[in-house]
C-alpha atoms as a PDB file:
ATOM      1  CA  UNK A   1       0.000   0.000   0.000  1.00  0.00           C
ATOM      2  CA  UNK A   2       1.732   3.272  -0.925  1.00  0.00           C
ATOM      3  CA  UNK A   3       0.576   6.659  -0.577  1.00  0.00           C
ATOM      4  CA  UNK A   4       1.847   9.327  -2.789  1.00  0.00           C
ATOM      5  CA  UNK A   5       2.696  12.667  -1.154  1.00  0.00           C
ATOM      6  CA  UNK A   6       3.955  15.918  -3.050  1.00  0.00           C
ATOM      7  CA  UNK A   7       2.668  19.115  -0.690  1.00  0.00           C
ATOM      8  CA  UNK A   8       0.213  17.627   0.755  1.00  0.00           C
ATOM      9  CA  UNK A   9       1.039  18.619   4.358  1.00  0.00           C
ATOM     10  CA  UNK A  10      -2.378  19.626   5.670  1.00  0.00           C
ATOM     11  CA  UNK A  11      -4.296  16.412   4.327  1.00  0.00           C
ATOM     12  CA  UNK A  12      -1.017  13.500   4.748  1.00  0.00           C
ATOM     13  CA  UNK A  13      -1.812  12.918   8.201  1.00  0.00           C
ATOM     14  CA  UNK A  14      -5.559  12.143   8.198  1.00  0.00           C
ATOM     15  CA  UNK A  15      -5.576  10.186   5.177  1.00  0.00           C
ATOM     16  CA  UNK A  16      -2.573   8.228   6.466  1.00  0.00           C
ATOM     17  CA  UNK A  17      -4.777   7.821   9.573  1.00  0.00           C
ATOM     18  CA  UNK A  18      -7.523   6.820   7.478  1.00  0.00           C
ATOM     19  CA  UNK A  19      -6.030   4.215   5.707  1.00  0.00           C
ATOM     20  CA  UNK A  20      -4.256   2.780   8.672  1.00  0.00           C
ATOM     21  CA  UNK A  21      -7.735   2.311  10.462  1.00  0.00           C
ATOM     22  CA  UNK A  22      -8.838   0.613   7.412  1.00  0.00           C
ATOM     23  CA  UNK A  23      -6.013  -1.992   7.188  1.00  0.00           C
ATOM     24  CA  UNK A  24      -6.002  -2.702  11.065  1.00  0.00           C
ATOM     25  CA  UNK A  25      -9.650  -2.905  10.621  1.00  0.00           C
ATOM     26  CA  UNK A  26      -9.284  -5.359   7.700  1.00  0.00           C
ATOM     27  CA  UNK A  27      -6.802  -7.345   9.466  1.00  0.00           C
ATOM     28  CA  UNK A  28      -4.254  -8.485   6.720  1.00  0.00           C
ATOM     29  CA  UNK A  29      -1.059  -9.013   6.356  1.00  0.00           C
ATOM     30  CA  UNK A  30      -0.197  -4.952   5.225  1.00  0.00           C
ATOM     31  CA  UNK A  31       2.137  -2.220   5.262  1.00  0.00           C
ATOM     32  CA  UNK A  32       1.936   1.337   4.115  1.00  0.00           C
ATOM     33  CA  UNK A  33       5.018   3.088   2.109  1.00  0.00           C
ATOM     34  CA  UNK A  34       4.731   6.899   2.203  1.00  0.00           C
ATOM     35  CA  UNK A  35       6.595   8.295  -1.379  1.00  0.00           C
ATOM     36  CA  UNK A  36       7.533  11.418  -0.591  1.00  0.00           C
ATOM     37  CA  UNK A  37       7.734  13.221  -4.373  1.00  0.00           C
ATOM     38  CA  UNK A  38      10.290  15.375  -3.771  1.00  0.00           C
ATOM     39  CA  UNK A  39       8.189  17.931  -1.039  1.00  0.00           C
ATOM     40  CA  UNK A  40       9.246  21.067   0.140  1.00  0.00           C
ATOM     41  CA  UNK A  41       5.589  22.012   2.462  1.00  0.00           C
ATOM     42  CA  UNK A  42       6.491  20.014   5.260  1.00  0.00           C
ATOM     43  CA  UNK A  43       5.238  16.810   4.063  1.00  0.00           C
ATOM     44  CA  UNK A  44       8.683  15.254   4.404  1.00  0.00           C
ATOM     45  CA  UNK A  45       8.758  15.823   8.240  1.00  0.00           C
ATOM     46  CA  UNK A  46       5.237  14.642   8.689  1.00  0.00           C
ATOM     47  CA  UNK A  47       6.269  11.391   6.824  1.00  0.00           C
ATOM     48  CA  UNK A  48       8.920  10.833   8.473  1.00  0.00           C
ATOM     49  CA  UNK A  49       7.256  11.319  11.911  1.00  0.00           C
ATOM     50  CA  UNK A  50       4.522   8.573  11.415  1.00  0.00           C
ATOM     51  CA  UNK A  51       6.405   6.576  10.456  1.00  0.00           C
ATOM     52  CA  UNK A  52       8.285   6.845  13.423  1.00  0.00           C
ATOM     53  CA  UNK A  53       5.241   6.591  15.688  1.00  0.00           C
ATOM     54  CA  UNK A  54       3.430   3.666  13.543  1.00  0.00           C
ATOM     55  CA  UNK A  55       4.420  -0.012  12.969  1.00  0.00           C
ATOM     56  CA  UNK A  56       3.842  -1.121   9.304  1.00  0.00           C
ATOM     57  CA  UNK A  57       4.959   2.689   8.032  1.00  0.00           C
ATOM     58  CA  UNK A  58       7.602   3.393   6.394  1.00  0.00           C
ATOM     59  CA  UNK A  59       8.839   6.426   3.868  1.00  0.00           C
ATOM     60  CA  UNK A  60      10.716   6.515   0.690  1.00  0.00           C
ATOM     61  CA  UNK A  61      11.742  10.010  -0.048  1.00  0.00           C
ATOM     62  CA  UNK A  62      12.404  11.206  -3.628  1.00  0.00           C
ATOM     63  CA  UNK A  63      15.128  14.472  -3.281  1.00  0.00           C
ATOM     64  CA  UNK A  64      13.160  16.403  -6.625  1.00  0.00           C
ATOM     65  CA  UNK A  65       9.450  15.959  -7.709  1.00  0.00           C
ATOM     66  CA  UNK A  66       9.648  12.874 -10.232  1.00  0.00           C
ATOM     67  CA  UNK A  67       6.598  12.627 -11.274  1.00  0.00           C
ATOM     68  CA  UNK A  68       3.916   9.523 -11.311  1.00  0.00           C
ATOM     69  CA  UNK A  69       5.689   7.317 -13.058  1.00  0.00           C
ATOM     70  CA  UNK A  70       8.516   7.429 -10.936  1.00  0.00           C
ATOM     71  CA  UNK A  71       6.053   6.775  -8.073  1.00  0.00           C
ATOM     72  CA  UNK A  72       4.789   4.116  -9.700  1.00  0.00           C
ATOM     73  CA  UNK A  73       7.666   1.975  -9.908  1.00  0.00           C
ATOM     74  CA  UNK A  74       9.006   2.944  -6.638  1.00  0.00           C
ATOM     75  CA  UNK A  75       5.719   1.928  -5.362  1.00  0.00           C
ATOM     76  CA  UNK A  76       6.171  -1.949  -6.537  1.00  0.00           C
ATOM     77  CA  UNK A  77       9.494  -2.151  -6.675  1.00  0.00           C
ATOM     78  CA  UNK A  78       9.951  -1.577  -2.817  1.00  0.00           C
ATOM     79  CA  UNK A  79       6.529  -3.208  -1.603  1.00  0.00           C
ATOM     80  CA  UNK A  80       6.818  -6.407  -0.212  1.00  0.00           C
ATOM     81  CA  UNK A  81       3.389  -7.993   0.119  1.00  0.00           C
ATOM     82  CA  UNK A  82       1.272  -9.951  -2.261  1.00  0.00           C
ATOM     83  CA  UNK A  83      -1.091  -6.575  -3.881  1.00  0.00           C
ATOM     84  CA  UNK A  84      -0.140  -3.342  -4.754  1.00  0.00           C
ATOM     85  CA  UNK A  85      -2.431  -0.145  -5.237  1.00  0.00           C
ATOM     86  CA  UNK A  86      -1.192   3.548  -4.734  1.00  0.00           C
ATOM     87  CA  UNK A  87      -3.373   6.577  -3.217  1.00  0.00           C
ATOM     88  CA  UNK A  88      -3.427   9.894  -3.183  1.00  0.00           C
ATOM     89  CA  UNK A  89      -2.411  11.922  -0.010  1.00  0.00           C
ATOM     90  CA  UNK A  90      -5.091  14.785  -1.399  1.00  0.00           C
ATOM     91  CA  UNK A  91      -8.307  12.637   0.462  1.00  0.00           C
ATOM     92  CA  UNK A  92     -10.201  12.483  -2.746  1.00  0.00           C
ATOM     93  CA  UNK A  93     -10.817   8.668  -2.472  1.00  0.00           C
ATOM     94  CA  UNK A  94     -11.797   6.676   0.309  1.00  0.00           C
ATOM     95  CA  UNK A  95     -10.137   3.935   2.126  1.00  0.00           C
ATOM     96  CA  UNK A  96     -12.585   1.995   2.453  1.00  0.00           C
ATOM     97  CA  UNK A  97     -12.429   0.784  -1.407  1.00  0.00           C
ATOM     98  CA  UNK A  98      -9.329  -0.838  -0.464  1.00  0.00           C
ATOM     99  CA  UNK A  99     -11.231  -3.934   1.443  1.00  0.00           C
ATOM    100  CA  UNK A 100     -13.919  -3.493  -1.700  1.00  0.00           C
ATOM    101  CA  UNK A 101     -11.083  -4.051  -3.905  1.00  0.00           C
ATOM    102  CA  UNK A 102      -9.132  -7.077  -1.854  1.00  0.00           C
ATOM    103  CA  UNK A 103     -12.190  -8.866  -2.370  1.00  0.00           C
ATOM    104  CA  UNK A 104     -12.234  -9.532  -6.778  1.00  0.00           C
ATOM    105  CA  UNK A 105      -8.805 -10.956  -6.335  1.00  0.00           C
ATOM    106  CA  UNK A 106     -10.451 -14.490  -5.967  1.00  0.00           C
ATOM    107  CA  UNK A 107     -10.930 -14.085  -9.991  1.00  0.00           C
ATOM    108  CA  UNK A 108      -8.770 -11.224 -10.799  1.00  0.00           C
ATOM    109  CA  UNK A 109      -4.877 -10.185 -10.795  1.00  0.00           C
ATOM    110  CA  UNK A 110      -5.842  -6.146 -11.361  1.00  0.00           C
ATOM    111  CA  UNK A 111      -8.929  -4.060 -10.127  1.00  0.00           C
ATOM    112  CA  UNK A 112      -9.325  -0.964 -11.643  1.00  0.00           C
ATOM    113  CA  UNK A 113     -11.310   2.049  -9.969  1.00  0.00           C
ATOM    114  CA  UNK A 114     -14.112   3.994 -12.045  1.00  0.00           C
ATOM    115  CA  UNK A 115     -16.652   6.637 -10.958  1.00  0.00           C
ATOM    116  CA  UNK A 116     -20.244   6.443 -12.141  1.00  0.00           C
ATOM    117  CA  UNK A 117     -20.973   9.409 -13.988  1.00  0.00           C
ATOM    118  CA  UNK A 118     -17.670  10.618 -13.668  1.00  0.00           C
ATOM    119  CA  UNK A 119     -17.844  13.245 -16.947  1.00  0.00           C
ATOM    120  CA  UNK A 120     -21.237  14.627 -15.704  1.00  0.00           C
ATOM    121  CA  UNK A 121     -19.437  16.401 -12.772  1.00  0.00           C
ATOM    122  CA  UNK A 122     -16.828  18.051 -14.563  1.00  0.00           C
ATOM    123  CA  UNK A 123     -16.142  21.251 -16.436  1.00  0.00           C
ATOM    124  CA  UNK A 124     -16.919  21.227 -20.046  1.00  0.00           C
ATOM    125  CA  UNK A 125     -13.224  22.033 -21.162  1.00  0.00           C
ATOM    126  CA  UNK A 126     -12.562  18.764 -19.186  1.00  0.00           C
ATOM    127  CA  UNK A 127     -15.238  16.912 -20.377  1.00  0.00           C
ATOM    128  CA  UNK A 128     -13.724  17.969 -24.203  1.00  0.00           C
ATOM    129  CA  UNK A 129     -10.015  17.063 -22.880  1.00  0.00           C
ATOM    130  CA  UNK A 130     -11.108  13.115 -21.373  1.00  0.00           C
ATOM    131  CA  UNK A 131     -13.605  13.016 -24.781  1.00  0.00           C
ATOM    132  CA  UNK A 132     -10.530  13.781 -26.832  1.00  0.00           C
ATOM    133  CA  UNK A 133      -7.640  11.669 -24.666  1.00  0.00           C
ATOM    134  CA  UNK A 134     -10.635   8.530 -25.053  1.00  0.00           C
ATOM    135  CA  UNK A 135     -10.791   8.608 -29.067  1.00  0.00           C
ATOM    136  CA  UNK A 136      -6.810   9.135 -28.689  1.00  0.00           C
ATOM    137  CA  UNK A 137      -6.696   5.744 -27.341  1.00  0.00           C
ATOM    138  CA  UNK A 138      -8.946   3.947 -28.843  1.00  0.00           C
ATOM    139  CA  UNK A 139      -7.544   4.806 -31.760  1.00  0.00           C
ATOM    140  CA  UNK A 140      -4.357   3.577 -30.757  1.00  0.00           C
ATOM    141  CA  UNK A 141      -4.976   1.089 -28.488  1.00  0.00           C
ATOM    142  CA  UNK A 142      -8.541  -0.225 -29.098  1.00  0.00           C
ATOM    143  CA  UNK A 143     -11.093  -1.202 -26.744  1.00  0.00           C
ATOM    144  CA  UNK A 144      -9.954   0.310 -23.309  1.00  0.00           C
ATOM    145  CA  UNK A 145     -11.493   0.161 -19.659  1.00  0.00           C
ATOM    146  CA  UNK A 146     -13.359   2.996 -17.862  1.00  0.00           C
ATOM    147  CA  UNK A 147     -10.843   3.754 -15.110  1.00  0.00           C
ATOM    148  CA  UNK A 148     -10.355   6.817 -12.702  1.00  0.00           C
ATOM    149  CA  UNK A 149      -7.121   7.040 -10.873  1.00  0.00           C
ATOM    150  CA  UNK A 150      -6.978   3.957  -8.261  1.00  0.00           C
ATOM    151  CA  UNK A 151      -5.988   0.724  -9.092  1.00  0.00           C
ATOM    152  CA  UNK A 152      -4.756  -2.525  -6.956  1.00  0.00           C
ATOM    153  CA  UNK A 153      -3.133  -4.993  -8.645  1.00  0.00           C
ATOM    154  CA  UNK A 154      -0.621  -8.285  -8.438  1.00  0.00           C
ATOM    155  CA  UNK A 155       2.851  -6.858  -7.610  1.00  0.00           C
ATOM    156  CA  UNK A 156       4.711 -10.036  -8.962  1.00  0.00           C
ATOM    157  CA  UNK A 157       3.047  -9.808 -12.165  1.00  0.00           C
ATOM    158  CA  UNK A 158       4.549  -6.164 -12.859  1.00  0.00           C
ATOM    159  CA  UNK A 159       7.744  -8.130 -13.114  1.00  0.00           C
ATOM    160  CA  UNK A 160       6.564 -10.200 -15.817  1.00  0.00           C
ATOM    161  CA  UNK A 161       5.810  -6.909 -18.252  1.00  0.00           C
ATOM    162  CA  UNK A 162       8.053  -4.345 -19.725  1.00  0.00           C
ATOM    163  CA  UNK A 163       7.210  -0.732 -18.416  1.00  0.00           C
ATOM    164  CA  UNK A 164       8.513   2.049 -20.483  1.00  0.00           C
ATOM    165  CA  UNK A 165       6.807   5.282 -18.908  1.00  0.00           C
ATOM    166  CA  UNK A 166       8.658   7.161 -16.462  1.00  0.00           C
ATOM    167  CA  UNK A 167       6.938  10.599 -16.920  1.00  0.00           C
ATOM    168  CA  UNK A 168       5.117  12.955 -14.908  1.00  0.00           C
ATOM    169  CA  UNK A 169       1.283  12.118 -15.949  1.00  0.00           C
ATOM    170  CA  UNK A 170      -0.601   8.922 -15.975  1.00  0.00           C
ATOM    171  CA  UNK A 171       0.634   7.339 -19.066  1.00  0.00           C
ATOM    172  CA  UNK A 172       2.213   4.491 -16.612  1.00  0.00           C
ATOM    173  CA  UNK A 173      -1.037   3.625 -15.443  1.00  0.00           C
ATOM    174  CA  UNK A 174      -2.017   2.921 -18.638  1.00  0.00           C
ATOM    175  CA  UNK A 175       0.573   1.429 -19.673  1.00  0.00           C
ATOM    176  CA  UNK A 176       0.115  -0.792 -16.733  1.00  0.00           C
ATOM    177  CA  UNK A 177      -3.381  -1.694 -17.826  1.00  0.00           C
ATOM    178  CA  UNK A 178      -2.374  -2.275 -21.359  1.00  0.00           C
ATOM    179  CA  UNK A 179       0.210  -4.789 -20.167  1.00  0.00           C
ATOM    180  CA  UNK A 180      -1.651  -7.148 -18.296  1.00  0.00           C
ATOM    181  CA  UNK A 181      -4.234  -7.134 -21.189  1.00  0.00           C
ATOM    182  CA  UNK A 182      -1.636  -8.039 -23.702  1.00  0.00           C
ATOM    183  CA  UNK A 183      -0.521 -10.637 -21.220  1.00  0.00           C
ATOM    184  CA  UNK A 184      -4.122 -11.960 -21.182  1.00  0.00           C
ATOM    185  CA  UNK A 185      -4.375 -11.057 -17.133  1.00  0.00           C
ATOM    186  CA  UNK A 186      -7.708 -10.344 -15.386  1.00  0.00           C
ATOM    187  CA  UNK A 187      -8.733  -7.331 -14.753  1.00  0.00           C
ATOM    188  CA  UNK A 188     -11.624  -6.742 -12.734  1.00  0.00           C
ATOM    189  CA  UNK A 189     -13.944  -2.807 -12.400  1.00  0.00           C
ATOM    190  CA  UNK A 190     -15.173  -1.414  -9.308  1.00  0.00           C
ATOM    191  CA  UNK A 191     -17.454   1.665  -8.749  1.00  0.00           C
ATOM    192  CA  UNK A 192     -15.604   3.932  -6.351  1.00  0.00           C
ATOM    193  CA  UNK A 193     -16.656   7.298  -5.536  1.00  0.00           C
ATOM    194  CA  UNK A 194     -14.798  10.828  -5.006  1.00  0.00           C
ATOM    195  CA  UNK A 195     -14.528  12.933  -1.939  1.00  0.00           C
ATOM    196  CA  UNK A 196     -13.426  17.005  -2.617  1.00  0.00           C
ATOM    197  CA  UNK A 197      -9.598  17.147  -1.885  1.00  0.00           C
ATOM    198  CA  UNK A 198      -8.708  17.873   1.921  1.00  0.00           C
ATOM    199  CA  UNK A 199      -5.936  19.883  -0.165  1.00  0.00           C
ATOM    200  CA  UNK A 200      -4.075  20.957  -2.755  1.00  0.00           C
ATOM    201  CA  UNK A 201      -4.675  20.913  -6.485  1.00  0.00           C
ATOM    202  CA  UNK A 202      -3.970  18.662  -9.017  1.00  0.00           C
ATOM    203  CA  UNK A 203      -0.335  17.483  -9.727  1.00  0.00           C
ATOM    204  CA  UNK A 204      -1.725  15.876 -13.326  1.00  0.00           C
ATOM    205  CA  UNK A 205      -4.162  17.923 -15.146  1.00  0.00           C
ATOM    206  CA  UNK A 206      -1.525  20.185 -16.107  1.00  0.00           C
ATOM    207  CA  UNK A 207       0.209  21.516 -19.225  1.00  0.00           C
ATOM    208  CA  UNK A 208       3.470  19.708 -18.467  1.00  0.00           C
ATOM    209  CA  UNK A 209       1.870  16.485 -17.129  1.00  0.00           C
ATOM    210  CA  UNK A 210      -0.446  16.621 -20.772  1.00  0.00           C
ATOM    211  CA  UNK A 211       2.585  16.979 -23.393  1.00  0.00           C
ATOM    212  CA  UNK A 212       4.496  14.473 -21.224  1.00  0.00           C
ATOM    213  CA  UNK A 213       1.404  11.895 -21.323  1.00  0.00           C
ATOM    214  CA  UNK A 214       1.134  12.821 -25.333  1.00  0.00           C
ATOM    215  CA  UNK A 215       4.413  11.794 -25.911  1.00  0.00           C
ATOM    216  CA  UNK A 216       4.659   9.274 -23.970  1.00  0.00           C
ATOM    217  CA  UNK A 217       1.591   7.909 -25.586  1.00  0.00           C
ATOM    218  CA  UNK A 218       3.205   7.735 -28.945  1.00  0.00           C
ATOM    219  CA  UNK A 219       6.191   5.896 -27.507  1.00  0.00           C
ATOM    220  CA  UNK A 220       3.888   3.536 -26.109  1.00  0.00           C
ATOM    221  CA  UNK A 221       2.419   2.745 -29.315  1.00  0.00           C
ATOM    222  CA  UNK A 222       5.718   1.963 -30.787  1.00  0.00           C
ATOM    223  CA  UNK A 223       6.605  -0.352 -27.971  1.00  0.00           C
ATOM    224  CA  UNK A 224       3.679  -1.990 -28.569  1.00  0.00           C
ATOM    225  CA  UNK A 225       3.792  -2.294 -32.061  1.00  0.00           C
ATOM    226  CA  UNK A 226       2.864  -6.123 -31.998  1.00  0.00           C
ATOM    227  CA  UNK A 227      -0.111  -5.573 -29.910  1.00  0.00           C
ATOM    228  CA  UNK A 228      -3.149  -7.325 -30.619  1.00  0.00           C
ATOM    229  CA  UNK A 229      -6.433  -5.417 -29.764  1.00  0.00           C
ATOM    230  CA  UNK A 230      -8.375  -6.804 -27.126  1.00  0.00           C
ATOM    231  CA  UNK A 231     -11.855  -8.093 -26.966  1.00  0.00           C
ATOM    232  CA  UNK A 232     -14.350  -5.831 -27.270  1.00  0.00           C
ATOM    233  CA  UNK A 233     -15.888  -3.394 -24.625  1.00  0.00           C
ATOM    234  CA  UNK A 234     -19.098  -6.269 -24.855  1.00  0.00           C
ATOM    235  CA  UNK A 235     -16.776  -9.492 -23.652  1.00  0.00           C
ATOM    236  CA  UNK A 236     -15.510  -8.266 -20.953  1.00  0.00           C
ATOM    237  CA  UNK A 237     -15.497 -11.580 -18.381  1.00  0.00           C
ATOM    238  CA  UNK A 238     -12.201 -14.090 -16.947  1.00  0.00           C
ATOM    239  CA  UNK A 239     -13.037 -16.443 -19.708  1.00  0.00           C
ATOM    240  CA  UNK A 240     -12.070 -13.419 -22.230  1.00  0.00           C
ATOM    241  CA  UNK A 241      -8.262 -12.809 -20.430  1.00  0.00           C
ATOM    242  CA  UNK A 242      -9.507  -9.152 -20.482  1.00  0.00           C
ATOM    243  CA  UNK A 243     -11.520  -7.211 -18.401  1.00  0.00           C
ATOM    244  CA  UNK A 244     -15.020  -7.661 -16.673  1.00  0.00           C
ATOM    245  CA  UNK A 245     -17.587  -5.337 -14.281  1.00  0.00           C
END
């Protein structure tokens, strides 16, 4: 379980609470990493002090902000149990979709987060921007998953597929998704809802984040030059190797 932190000093404390309570509540075998991105707010110390006061907590710190993709794969690369999923420190998504998630991994090695009517609460220049970045990928890709920021998946299987994206954006969890289809892996969607951020703004929807995703997306594609589309949006079950609701 890793939590990704870059200034988010006033909300890293009660999510970290937050998700603690879940886990101890849920009573697996757990332990939270706290990826400091390269903070200069404060966030660092706070780290640092739970995990201090807190068994199962530990921090990674990264000495400049990296990005997502370098969370990412410091997120799997120093976990050390069985599932891996990575949350915000902003308090926009609730803990309690970790147990909600835990529970498709009798028939799935990836669960994938999506919010009902996710488009009809956003701006219409966002709405344009995910309409565009959809037909982007579908074009490229083919048929693709709904899926809004959280995911939990099988850390050992990350070692079985390339990953290429190391940028700022989201293009690794993508990429992610797009390997364990290729690999014929089963991935699983969960409704999740959205809280308002505790604080801060987002460290994604930006212009740097965007032309680092585009490009990133067109590398992807050439990586993936052998890959076969998946089954369509309508076959989405185990049986298919894709995905299913």
């Amino acid at each position: 379980m890793a939590i990704m932190a870059y200034n988010e000093a006033p909300s890293l404390e009660r999510v970290v609470g937050e998700i603690y309570d879940e886990l101890m509540r849920l009573g697996a075998d757990w332990e939270i990493v706290i990826i400091d991105d390269g903070s200069t707010d404060g966030s660092r110390e706070i780290a640092d002090r739970l995990a201090q006061g807190h068994t199962g907590i530990r921090v990674v710190h990264h000495p400049t902000n990296l990005g997502l993709g370098a969370v990412y794969h410091r997120a799997y690369l120093c976990g050390t149990k069985e599932l891996t999923t990575v949350f915000p420190a902003d308090g926009q998504f609730d803990p309690s979709i970790i147990t909600q998630f835990i529970r498709r991994f009798d028939d799935a090695d990836m669960v994938l987060g999506y919010i009902p009517e996710y488009q009809k609460n956003r701006t219409w220049p966002a709405r344009l921007f995910s309409w565009a970045e959809r037909m982007l990928y579908k074009i490229l890709f083919g048929a693709f998953p709904d899926f809004q920021g959280i995911m939990m998946f099988r850390r050992a299987l990350v070692d079985t597929v390339p990953l290429t994206s190391t940028g700022r954006g989201w293009m690794i969890q993508m990429e992610l998704i797009l390997r364990f289809m290729k690999k014929g892996y089963r991935i699983a969607s969960e409704p999740t809802g959205i809280r308002a951020r505790m604080s801060g703004t987002s460290k994604v929807m930006n212009l740097r984040s965007i032309l680092s995703n585009l490009r990133q997306v067109f590398v992807l594609r050439w990586h993936l030059w052998a890959f076969a589309a998946p089954a369509s949006a309508d076959s989405r079950s185990p049986e298919s190797g894709q995905f299913h609701n």
